[in-house]
N, C-alpha and C. Protein backbone atom coordinates (compact mmCIF):
# COMPACT_ATOMS: atom_id res chain seq x y z
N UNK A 1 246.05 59.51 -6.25
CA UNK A 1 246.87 60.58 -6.81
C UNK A 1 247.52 61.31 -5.64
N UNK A 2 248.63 61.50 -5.68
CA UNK A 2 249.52 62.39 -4.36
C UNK A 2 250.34 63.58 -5.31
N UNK A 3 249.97 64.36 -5.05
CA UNK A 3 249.85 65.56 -5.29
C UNK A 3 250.91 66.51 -4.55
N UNK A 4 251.96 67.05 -4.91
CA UNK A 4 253.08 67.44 -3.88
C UNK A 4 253.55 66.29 -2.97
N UNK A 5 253.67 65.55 -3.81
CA UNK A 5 254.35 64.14 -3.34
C UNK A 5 255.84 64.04 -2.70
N UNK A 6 256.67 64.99 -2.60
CA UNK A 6 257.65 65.54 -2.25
C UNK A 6 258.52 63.90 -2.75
N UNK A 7 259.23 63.20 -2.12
CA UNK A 7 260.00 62.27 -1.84
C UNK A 7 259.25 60.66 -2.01
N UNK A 8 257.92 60.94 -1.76
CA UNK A 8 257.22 59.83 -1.94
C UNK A 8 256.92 58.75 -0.71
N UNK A 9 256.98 59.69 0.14
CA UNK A 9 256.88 58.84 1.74
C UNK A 9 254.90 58.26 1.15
N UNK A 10 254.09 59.57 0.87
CA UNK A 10 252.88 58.58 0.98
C UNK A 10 252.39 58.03 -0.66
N UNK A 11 253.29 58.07 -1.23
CA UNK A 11 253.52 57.47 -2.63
C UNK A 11 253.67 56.42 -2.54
N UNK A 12 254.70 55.82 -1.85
CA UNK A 12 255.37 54.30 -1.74
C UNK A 12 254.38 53.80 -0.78
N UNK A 13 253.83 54.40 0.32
CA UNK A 13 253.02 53.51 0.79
C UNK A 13 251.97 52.97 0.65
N UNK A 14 250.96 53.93 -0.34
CA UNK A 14 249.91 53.56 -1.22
C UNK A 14 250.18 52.54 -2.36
N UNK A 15 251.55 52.53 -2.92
CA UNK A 15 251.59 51.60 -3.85
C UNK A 15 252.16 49.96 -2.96
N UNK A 16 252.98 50.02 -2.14
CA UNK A 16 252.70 48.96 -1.35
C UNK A 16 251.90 48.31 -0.92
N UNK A 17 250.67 48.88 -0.90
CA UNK A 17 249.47 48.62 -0.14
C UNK A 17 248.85 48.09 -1.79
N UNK A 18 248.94 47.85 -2.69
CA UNK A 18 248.82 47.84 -4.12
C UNK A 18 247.99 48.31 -4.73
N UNK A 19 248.25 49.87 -4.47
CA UNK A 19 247.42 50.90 -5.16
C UNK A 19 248.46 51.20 -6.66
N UNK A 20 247.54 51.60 -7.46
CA UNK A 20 248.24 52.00 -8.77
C UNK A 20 248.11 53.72 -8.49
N UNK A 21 249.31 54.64 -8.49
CA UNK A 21 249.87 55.41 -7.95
C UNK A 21 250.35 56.42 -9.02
N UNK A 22 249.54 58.07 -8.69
CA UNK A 22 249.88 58.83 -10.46
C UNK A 22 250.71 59.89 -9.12
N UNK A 23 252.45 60.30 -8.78
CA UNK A 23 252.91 60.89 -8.17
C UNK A 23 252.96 62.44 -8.63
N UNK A 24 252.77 63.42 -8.09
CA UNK A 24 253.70 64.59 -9.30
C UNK A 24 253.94 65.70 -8.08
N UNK A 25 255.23 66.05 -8.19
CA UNK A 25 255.74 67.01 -7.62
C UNK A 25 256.63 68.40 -8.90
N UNK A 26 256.45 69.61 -8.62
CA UNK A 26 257.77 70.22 -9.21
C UNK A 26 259.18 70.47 -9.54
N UNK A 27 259.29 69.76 -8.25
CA UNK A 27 261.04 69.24 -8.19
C UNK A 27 261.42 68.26 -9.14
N UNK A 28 262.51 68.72 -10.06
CA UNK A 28 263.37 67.98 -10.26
C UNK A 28 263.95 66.53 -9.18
N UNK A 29 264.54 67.08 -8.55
CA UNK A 29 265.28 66.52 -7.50
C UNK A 29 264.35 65.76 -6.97
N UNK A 30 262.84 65.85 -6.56
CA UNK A 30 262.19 64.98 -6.02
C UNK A 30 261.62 64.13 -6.57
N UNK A 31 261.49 64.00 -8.01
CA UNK A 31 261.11 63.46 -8.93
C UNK A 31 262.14 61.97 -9.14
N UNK A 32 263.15 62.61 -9.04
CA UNK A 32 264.36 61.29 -9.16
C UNK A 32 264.99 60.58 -8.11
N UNK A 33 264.50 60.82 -6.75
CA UNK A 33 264.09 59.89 -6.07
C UNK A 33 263.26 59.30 -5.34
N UNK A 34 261.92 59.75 -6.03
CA UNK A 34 260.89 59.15 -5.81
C UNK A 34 260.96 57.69 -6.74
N UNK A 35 261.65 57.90 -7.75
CA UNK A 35 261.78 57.19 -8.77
C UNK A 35 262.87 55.81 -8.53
N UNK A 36 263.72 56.53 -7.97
CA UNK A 36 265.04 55.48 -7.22
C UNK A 36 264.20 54.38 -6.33
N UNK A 37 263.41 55.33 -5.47
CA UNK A 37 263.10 54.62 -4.45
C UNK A 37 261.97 53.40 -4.80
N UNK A 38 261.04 53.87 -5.94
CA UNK A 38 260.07 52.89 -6.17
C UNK A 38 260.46 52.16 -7.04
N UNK A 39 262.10 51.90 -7.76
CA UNK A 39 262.52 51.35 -8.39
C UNK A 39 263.35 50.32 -7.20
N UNK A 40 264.00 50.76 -5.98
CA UNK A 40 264.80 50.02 -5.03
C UNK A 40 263.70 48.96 -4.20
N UNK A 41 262.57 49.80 -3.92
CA UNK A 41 261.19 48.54 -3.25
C UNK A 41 260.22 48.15 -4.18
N UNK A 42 261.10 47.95 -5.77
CA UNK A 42 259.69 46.97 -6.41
C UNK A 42 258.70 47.05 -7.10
N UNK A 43 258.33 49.03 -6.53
CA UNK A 43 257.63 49.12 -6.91
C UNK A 43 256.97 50.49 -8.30
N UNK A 44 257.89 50.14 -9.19
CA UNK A 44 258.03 50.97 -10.15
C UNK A 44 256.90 50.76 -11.20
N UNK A 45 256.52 49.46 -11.09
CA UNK A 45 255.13 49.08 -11.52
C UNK A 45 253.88 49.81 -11.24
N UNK A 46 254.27 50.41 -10.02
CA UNK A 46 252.79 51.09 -9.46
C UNK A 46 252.25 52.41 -9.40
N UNK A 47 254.09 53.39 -9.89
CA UNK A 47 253.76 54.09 -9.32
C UNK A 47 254.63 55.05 -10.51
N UNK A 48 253.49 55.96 -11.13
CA UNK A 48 254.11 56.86 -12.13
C UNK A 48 254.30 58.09 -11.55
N UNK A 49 255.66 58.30 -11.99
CA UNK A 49 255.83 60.26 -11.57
C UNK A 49 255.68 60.90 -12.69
N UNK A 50 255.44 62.30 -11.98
CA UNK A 50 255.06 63.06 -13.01
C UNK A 50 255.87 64.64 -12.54
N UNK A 51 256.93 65.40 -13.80
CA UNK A 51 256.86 66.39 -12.83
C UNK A 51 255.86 67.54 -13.18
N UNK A 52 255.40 68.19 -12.76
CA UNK A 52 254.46 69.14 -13.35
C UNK A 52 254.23 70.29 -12.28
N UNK A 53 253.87 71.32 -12.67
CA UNK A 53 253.19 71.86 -11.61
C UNK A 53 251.22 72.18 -11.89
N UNK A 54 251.00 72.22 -10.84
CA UNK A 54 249.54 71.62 -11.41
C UNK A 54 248.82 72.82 -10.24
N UNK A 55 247.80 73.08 -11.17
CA UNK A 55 247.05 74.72 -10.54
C UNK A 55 246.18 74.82 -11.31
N UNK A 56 245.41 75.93 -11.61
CA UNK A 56 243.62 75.70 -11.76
C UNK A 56 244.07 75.83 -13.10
N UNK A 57 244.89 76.54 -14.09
CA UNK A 57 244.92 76.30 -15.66
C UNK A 57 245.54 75.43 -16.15
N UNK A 58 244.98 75.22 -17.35
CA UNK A 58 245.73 74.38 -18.39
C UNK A 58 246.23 75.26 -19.27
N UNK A 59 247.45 75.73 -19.15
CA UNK A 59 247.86 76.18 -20.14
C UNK A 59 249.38 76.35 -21.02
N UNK A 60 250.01 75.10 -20.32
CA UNK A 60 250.84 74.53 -20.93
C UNK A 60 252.62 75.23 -20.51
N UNK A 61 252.38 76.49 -20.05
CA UNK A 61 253.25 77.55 -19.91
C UNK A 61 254.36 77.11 -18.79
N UNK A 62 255.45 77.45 -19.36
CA UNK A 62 256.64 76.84 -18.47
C UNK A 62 257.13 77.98 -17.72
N UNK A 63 256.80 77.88 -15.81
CA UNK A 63 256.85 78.96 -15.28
C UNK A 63 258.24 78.11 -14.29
N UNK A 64 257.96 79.35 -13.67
CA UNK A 64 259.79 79.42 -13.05
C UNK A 64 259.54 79.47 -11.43
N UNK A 65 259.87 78.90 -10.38
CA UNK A 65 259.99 78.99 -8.92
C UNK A 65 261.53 79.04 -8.73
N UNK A 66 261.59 79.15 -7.09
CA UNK A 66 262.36 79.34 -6.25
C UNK A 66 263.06 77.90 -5.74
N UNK A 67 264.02 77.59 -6.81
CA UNK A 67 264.59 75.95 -6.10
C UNK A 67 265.82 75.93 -5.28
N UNK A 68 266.24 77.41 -5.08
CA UNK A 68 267.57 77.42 -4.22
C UNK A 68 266.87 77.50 -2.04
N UNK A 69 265.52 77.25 -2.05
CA UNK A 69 265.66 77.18 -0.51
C UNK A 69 264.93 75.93 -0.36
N UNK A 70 264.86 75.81 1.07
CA UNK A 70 264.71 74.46 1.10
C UNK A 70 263.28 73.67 0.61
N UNK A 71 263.39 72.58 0.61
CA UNK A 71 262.48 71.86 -0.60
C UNK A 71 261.15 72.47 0.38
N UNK A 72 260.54 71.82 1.47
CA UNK A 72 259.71 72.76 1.82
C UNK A 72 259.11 72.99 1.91
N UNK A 73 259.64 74.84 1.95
CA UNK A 73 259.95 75.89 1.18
C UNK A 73 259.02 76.71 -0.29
N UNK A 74 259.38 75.37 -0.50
CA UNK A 74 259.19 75.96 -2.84
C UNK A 74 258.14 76.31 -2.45
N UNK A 75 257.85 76.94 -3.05
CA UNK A 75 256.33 77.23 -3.76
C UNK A 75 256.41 77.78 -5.05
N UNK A 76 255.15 78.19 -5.50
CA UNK A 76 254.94 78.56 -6.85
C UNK A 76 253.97 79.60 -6.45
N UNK A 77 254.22 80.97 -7.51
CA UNK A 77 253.46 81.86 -7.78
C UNK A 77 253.05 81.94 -9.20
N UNK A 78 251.50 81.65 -9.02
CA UNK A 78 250.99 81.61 -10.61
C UNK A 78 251.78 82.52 -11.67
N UNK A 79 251.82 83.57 -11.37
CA UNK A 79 252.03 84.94 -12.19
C UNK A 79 252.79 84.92 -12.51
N UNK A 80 254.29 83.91 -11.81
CA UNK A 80 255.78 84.21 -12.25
C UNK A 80 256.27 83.08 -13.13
N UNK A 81 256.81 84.17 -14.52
CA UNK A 81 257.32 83.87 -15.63
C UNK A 81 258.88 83.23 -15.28
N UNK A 82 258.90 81.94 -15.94
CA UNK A 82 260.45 81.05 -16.03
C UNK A 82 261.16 82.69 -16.39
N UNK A 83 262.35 82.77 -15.60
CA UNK A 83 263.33 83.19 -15.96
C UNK A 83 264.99 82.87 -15.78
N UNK A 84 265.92 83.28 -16.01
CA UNK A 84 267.35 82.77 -15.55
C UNK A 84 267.57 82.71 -14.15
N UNK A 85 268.10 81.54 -13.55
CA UNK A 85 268.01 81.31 -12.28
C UNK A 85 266.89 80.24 -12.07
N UNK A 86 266.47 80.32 -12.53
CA UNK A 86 265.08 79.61 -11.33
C UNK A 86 264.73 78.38 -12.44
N UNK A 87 264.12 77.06 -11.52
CA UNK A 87 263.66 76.22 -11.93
C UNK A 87 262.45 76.14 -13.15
N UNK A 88 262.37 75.22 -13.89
CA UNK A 88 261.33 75.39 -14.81
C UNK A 88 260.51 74.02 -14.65
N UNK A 89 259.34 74.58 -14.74
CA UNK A 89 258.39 73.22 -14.97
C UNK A 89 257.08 73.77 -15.73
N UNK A 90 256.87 72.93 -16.19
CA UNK A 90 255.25 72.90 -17.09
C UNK A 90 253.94 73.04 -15.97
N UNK A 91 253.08 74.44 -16.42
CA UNK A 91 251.76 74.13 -15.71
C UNK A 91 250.56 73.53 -16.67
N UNK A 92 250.22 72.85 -15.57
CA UNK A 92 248.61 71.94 -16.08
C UNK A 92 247.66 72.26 -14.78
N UNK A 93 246.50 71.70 -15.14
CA UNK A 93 245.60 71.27 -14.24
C UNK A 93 245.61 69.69 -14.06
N UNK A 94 245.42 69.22 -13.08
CA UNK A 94 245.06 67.94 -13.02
C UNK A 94 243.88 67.06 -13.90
N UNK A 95 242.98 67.61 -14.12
CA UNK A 95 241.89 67.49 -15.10
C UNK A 95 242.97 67.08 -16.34
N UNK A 96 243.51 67.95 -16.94
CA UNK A 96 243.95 68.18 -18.32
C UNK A 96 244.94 66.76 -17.68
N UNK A 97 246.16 66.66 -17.31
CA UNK A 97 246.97 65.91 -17.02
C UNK A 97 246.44 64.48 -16.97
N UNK A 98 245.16 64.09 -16.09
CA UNK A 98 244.59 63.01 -16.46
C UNK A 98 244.80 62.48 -17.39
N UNK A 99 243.75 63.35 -18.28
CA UNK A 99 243.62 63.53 -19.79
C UNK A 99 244.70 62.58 -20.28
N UNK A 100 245.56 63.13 -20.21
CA UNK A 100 247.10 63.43 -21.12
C UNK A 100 247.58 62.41 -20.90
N UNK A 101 247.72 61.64 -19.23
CA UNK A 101 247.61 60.45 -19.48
C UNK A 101 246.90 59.16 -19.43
N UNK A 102 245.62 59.60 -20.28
CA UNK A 102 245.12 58.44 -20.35
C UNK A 102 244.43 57.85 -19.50
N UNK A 103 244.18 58.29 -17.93
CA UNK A 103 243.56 57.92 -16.60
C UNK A 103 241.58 57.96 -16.83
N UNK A 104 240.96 57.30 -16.57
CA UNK A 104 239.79 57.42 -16.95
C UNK A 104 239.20 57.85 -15.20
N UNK A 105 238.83 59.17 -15.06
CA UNK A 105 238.43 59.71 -13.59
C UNK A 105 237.98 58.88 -13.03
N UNK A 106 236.98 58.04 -13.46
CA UNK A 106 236.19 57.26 -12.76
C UNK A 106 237.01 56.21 -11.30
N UNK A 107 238.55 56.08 -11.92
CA UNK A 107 239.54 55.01 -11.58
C UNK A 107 239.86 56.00 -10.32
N UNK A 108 239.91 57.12 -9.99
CA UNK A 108 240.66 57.65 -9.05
C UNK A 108 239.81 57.21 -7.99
N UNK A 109 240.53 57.01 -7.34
CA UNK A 109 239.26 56.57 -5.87
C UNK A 109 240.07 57.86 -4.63
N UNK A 110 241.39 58.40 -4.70
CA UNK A 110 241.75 59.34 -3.32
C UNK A 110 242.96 60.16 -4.34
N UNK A 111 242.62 61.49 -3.25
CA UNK A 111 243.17 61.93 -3.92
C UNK A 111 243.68 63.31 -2.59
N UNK A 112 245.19 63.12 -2.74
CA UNK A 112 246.10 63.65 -1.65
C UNK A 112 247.32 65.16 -2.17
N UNK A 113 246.32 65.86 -1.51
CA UNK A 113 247.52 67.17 -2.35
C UNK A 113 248.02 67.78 -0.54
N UNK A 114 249.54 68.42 -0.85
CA UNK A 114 250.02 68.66 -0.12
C UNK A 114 251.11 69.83 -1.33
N UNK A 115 250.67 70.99 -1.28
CA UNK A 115 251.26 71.91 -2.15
C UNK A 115 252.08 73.20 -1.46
N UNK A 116 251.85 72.97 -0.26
CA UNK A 116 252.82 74.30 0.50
C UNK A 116 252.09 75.75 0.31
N UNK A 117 250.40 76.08 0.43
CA UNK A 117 249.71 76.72 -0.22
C UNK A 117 248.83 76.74 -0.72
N UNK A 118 249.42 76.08 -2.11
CA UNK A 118 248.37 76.05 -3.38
C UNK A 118 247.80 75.33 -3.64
N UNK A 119 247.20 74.74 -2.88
CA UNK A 119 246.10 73.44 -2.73
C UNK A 119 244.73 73.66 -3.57
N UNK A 120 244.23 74.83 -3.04
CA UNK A 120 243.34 75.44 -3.63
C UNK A 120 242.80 75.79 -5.01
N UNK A 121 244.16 75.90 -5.52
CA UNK A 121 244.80 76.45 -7.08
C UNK A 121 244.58 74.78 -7.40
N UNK A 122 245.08 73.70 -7.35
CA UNK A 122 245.07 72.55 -7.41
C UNK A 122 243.36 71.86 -7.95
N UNK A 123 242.76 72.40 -6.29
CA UNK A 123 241.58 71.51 -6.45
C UNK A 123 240.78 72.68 -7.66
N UNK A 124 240.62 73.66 -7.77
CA UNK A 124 239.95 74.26 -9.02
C UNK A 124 240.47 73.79 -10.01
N UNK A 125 241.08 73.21 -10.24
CA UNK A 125 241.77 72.64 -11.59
C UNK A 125 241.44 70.86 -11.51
N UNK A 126 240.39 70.29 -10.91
CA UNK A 126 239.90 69.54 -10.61
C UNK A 126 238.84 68.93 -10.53
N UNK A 127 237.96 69.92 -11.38
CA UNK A 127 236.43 69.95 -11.39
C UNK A 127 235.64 69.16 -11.75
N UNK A 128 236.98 68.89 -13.32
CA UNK A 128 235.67 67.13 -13.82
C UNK A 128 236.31 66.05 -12.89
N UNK A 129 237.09 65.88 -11.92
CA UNK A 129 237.55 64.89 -11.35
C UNK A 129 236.66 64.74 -10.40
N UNK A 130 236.77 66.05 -9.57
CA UNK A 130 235.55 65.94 -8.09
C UNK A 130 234.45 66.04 -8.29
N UNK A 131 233.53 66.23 -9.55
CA UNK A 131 232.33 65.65 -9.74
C UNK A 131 232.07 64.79 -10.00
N UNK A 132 232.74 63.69 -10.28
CA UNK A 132 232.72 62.40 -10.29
C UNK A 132 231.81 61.54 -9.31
N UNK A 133 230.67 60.94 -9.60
CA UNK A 133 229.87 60.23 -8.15
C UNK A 133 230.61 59.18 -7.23
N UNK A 134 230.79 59.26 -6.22
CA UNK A 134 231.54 58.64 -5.42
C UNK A 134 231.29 56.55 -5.54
């Protein structure tokens, strides 16, 4: 799982390596060419995007960031409500998102977040995943 997967530099290389690959970033924009790209090397088979933003709740709520500076940049503040101007994406937890699609924890073997921050927010939203026995 790559987690703030931005562009998919360590997306594509895990699925090259022929890992089956769950991507998710907040960006729009990074979302669709992560998608180009694992569609241009092949490997679109391996490697699902997702956009989401993903933090310790599940609660479905479509909050709003900062997509006018550079990618980054973004971050997300739990607290702030989608409004005009600003990007929208759905929050989950990773737990729930599993879920949702269908991933049985047991299957995750690594798991790579790179959130500009909110890593933290991430792994609490991760709990039935990282108790999982190795």
């Amino acid at each position: 799982i790559d987690v703030g997967s931005h562009i998919g530099l360590c997306a594509l290389a895990f699925a090259a390596q022929g890992c089956q690959v769950i991507a998710v970033d907040i960006r729009a924009d990074h979302v669709k060419l992560l998608q180009s790209s694992a569609l241009i090397n092949g490997l679109e088979h391996r490697i699902r995007v997702v956009q989401k933003a993903l933090s310790d709740v599940d609660d479905g709520k479509v909050i709003g960031f900062n997509n006018d500076i550079l990618p980054q940049l973004t971050f997300l503040d739990p607290g702030l409500a989608a409004s005009d101007g600003q990007a929208r994406v759905e929050r989950t937890s990773l737990d729930a998102l599993l879920q949702t699609l269908g991933v049985p924890l047991s299957s995750v073997t690594m798991l790579k977040i790179d959130t500009e921050g909110h890593d933290l927010h991430v792994l609490r939203g991760s709990t039935a995943l990282l108790r999982q026995p190795s």
